[in-house]
N, C-alpha and C. Protein backbone atom coordinates (compact mmCIF):
# COMPACT_ATOMS: atom_id res chain seq x y z
N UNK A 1 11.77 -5.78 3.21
CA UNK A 1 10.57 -6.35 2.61
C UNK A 1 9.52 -5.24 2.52
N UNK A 2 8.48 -5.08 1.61
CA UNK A 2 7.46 -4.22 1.44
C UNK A 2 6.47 -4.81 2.09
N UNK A 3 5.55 -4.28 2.57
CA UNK A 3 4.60 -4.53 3.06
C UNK A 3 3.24 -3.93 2.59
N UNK A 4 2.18 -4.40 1.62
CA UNK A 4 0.93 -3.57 2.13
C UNK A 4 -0.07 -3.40 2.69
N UNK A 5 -0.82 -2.40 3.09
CA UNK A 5 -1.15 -1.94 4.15
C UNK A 5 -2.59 -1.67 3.90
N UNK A 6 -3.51 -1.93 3.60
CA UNK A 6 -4.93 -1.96 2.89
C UNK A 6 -6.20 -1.31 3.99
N UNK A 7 -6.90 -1.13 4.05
CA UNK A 7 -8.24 -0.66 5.07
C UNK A 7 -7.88 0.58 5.70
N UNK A 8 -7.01 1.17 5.46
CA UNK A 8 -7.13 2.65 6.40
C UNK A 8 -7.55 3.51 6.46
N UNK A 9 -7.51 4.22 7.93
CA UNK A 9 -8.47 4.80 7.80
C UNK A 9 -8.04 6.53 7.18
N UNK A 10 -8.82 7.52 6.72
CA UNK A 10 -8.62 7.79 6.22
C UNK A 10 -7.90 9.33 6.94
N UNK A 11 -8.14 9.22 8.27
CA UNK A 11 -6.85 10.40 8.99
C UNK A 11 -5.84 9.61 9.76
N UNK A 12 -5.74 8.34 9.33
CA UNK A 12 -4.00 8.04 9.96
C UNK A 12 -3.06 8.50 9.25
N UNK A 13 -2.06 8.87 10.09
CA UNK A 13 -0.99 9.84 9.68
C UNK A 13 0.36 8.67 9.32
N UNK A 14 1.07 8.89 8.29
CA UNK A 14 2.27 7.88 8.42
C UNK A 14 3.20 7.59 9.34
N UNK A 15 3.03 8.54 10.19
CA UNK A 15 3.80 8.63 11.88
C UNK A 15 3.25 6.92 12.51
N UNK A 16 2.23 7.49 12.59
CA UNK A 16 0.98 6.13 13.17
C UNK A 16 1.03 5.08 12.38
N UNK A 17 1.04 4.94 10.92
CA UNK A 17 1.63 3.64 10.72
C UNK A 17 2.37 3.30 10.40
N UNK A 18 4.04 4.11 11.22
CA UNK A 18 5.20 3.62 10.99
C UNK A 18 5.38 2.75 12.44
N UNK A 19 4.67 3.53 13.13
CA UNK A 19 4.66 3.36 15.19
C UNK A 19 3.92 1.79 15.41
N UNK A 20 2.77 1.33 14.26
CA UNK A 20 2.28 0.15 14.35
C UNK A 20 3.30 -0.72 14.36
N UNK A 21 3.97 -0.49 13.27
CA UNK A 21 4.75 -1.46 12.39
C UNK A 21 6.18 -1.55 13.32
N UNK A 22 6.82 -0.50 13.89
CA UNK A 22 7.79 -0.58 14.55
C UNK A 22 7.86 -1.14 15.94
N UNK A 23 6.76 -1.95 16.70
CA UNK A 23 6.53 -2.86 17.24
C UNK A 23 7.41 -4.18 17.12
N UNK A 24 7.39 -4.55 15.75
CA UNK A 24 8.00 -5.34 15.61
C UNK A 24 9.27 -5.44 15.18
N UNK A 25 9.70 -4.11 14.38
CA UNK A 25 11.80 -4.32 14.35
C UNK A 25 11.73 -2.62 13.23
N UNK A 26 12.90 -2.92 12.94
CA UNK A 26 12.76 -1.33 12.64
C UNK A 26 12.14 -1.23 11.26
N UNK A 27 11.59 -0.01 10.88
CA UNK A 27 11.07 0.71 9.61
C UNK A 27 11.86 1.38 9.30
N UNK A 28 12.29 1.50 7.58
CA UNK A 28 13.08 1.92 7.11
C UNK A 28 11.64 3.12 6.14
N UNK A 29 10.44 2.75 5.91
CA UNK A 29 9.83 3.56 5.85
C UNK A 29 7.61 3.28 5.70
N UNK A 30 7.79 4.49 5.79
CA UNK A 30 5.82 4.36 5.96
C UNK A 30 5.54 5.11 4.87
N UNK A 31 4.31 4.65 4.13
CA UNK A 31 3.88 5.63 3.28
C UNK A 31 2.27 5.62 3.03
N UNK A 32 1.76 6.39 3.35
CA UNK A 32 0.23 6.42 3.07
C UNK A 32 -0.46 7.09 1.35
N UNK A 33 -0.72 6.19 0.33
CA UNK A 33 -0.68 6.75 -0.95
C UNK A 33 -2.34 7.79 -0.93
N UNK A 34 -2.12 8.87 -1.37
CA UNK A 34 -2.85 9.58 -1.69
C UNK A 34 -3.01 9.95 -3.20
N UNK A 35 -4.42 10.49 -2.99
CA UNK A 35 -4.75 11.05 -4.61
C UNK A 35 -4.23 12.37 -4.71
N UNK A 36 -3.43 12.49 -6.12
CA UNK A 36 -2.52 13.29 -6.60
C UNK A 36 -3.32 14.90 -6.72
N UNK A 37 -4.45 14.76 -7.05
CA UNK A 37 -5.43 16.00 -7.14
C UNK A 37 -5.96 16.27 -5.80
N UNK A 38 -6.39 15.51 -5.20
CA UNK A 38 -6.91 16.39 -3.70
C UNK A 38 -6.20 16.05 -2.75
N UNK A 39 -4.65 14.76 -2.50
CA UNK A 39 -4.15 15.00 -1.62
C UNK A 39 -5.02 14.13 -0.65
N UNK A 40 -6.12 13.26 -0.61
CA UNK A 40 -6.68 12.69 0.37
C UNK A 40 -6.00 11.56 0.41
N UNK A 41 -6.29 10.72 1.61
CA UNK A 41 -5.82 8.75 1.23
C UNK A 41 -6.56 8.26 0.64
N UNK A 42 -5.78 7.29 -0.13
CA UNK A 42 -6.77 6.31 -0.64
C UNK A 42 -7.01 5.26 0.04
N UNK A 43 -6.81 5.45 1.12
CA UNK A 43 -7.11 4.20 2.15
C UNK A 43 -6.19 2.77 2.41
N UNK A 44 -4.64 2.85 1.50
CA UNK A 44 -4.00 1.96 1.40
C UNK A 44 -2.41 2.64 2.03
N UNK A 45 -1.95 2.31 1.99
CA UNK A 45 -0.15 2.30 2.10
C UNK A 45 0.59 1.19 1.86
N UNK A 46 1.87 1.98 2.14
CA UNK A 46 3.45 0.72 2.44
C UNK A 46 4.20 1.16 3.41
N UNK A 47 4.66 0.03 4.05
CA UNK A 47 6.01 0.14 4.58
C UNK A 47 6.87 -1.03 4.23
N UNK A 48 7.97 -0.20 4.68
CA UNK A 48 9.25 -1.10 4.26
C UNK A 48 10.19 -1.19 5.22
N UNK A 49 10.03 -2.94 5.89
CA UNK A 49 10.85 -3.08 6.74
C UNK A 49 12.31 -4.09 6.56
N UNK A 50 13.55 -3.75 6.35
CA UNK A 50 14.71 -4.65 5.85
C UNK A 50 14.96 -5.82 6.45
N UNK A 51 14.30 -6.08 7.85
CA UNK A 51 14.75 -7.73 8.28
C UNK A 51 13.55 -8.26 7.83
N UNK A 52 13.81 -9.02 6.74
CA UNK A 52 12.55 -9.91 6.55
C UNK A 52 11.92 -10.71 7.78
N UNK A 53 12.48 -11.34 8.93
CA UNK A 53 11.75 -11.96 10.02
C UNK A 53 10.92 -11.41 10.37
N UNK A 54 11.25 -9.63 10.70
CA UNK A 54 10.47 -8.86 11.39
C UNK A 54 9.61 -8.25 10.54
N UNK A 55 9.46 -8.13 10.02
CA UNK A 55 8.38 -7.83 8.81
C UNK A 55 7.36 -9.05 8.58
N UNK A 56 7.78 -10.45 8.27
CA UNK A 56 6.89 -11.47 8.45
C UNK A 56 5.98 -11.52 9.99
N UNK A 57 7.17 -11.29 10.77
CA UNK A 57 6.27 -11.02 12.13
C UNK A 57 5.20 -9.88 12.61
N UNK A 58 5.20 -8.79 11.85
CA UNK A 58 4.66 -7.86 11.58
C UNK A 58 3.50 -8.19 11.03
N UNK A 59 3.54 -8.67 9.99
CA UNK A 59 2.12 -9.15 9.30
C UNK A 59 1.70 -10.02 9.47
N UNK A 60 2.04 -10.96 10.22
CA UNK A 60 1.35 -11.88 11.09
C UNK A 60 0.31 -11.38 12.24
N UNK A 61 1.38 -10.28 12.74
CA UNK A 61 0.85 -9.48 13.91
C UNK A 61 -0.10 -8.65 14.05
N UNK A 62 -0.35 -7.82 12.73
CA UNK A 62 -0.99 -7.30 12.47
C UNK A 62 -2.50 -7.15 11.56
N UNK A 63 -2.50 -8.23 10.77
CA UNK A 63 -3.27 -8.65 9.81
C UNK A 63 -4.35 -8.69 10.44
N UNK A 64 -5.47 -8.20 9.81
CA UNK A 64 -6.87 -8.33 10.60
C UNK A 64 -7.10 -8.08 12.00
N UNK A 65 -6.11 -6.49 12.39
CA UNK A 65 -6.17 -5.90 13.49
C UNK A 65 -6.71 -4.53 13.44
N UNK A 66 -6.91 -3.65 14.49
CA UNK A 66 -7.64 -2.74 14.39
C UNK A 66 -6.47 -1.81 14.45
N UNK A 67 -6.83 -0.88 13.49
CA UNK A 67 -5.63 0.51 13.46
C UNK A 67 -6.65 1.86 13.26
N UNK A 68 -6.85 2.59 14.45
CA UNK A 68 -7.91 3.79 14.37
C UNK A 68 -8.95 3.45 13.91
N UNK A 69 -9.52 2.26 14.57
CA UNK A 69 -10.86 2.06 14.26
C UNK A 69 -11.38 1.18 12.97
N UNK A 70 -10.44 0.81 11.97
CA UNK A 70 -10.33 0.17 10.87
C UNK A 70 -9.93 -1.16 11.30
N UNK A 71 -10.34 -2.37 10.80
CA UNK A 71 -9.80 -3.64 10.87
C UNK A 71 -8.85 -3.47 9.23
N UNK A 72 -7.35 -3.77 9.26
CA UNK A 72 -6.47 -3.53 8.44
C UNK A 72 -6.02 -4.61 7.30
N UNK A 73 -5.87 -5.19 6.43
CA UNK A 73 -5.47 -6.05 5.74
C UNK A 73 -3.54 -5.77 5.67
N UNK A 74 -2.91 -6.95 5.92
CA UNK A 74 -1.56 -6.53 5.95
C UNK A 74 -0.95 -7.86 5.05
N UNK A 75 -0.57 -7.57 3.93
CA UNK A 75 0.93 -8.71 3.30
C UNK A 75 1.51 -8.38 2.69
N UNK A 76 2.16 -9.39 2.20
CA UNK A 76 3.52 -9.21 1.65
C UNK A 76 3.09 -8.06 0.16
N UNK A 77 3.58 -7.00 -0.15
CA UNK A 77 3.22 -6.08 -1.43
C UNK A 77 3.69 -6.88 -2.35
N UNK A 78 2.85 -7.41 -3.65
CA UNK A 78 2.95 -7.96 -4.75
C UNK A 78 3.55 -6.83 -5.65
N UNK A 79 5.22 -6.96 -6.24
CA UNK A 79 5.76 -6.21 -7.23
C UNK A 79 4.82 -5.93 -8.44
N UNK A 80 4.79 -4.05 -8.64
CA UNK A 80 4.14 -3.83 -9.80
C UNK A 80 4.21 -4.35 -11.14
N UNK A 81 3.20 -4.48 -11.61
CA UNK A 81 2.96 -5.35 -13.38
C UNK A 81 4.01 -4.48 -14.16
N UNK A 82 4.48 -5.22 -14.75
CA UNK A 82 5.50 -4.15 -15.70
C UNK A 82 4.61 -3.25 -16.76
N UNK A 83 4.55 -2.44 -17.26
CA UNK A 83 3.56 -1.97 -17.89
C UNK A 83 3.98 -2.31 -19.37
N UNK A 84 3.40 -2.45 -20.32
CA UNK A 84 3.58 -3.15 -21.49
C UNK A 84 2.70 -2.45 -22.54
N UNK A 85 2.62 -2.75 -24.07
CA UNK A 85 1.58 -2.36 -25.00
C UNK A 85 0.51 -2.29 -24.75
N UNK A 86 0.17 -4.06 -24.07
CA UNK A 86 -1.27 -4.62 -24.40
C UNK A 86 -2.47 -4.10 -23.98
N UNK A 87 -2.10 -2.79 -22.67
CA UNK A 87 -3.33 -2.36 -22.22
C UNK A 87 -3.78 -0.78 -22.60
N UNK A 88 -2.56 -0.27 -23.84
CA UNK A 88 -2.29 0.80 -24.48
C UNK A 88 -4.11 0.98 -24.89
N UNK A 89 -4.60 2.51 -24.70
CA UNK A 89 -5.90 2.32 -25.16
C UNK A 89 -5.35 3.07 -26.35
N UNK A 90 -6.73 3.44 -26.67
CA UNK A 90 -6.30 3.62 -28.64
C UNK A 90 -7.34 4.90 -28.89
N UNK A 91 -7.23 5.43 -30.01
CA UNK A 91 -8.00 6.62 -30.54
C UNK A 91 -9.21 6.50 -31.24
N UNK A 92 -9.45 5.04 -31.40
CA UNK A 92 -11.08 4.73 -31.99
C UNK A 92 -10.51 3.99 -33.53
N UNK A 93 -9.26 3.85 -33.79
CA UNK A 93 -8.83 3.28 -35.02
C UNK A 93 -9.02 3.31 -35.95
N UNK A 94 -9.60 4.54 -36.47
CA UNK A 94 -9.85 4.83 -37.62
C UNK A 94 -11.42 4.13 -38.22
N UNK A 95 -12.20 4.53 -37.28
CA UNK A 95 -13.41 3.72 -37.51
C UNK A 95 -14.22 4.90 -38.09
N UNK A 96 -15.10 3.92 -39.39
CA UNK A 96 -15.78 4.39 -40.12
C UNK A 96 -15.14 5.01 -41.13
N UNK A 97 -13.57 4.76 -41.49
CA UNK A 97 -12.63 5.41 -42.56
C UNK A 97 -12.00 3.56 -43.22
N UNK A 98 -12.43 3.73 -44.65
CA UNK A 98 -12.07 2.80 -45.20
C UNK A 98 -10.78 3.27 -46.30
């Protein structure tokens, strides 16, 4: 199951929130997403734990707990939007050309 991982802070290491999470059954993995240009966190992650029990128990366990000083938001990761046309931006459409 995915898990995400919301409020963090911004020097936890993915070590530290694989070690939260492995409390409750094993991690298959941690990931803290950073910005691609400076490499900082963005204050969110995932992990991914394969027994769904222990993963539900996890975010039970953890949800609105303190991780380095941060109170954390923890659930189930909602699968990404498929990406599609509709939010395609555009070149100005030929405006002011008749």
């Amino acid at each position: 199951m995915n898990i995400y991982v919301g409020n963090l802070s911004y020097q936890l290491k993915e070590e530290e929130l694989s070690a939260a999470f492995a409390a409750f059954g094993e991690v298959e993995s941690a990931r803290i997403i950073t910005d691609r240009d400076t490499g900082r966190s963005k204050g969110f992650g995932f992990v991914e734990m394969p027994n769904r029990d222990e993963a539900l128990a996890a975010i039970e366990g953890l949800n609105e707990t303190e991780l380095v000083d941060r109170q954390i938001t923890v659930n189930e990761a909602r699968p990404k939007a498929p990406r599609d046309g509709a939010r395609r931006g555009g070149g100005g459409g030929g405006r002011g050309r008749y």
